[in-house]
Protein backbone atom coordinates (compact mmCIF):
# COMPACT_ATOMS: atom_id res chain seq x y z
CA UNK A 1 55.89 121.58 71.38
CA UNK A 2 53.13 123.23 73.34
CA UNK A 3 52.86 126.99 73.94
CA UNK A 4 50.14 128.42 75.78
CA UNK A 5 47.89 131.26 74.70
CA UNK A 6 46.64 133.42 77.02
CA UNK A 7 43.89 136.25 76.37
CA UNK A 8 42.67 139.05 78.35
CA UNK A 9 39.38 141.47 78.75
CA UNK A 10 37.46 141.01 75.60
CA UNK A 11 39.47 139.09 73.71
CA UNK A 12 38.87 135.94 76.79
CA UNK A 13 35.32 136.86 76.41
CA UNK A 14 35.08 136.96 72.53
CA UNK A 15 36.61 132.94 72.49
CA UNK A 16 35.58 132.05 75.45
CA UNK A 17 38.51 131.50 77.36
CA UNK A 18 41.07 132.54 78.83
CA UNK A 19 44.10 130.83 77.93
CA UNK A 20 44.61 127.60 75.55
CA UNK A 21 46.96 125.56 75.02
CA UNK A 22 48.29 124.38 71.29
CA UNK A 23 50.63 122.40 70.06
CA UNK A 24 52.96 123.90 67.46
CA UNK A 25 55.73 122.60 64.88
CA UNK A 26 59.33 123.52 66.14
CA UNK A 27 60.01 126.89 64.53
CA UNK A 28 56.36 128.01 65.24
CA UNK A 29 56.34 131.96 65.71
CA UNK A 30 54.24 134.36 67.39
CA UNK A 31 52.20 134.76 63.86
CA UNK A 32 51.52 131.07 63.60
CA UNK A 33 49.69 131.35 66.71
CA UNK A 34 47.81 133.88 65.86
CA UNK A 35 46.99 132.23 62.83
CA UNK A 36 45.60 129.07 64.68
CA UNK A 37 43.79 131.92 66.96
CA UNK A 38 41.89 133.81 63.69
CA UNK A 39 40.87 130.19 62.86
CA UNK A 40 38.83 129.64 66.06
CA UNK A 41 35.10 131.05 66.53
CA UNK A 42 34.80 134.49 68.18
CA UNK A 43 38.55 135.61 66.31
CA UNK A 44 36.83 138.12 64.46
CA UNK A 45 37.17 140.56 67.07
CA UNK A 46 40.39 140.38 66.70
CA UNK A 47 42.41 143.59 65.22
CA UNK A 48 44.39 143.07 62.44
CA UNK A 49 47.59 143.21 64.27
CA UNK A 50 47.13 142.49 67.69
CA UNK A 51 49.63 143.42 70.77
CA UNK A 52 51.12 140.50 72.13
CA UNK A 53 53.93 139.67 74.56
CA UNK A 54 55.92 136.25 74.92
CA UNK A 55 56.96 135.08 78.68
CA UNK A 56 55.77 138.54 79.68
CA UNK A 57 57.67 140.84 77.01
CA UNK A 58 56.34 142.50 73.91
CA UNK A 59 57.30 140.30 70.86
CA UNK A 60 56.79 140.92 66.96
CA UNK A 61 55.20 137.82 64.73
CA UNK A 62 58.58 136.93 63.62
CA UNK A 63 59.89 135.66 67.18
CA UNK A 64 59.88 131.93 67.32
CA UNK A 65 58.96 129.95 70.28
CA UNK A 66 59.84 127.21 72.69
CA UNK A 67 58.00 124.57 74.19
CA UNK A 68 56.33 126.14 77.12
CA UNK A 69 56.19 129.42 76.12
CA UNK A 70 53.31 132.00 76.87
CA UNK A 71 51.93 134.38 74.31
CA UNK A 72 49.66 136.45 75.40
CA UNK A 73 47.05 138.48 73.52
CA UNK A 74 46.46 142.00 75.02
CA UNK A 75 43.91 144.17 74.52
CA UNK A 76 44.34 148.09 73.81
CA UNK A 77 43.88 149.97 77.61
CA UNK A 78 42.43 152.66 77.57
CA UNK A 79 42.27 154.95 80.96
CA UNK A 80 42.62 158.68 82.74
């Protein structure tokens, strides 16, 4: 199934993109994206447990996907 990772502010920057596209084993969760994320160059920059959102809600690593999800990476905001 494919899912598609999308990544915002410095984290697009840091891999140089901003959004890829995988292709996962059914049962994939939100932590074996991230997982195939850490592997890429630039992941580094990455905090150890990152905020991320599937189809536009907050999820934890345990939530499994479906083909065509969207998992998005977000970056702490900071503002006044």
């Amino acid at each position: 199934m494919t899912v598609t990772v999308l990544l915002f502010a410095s984290y697009a920057d840091s891999l140089g993109a901003r959004s890829m596209h995988f292709d996962m084993p059914q049962g994939a969760t939100v932590a074996d994206v991230l997982g195939r994320i850490r592997a890429l160059p630039g992941a580094d920059h990455l905090p150890s447990e990152p905020l991320m959102a599937v189809n536009e809600r907050y999820a934890r690593g345990t939530r499994v996907l479906e083909a065509g999800d969207e998992v998005a990476i977000i970056p702490p905001v900071a503002g006044g």
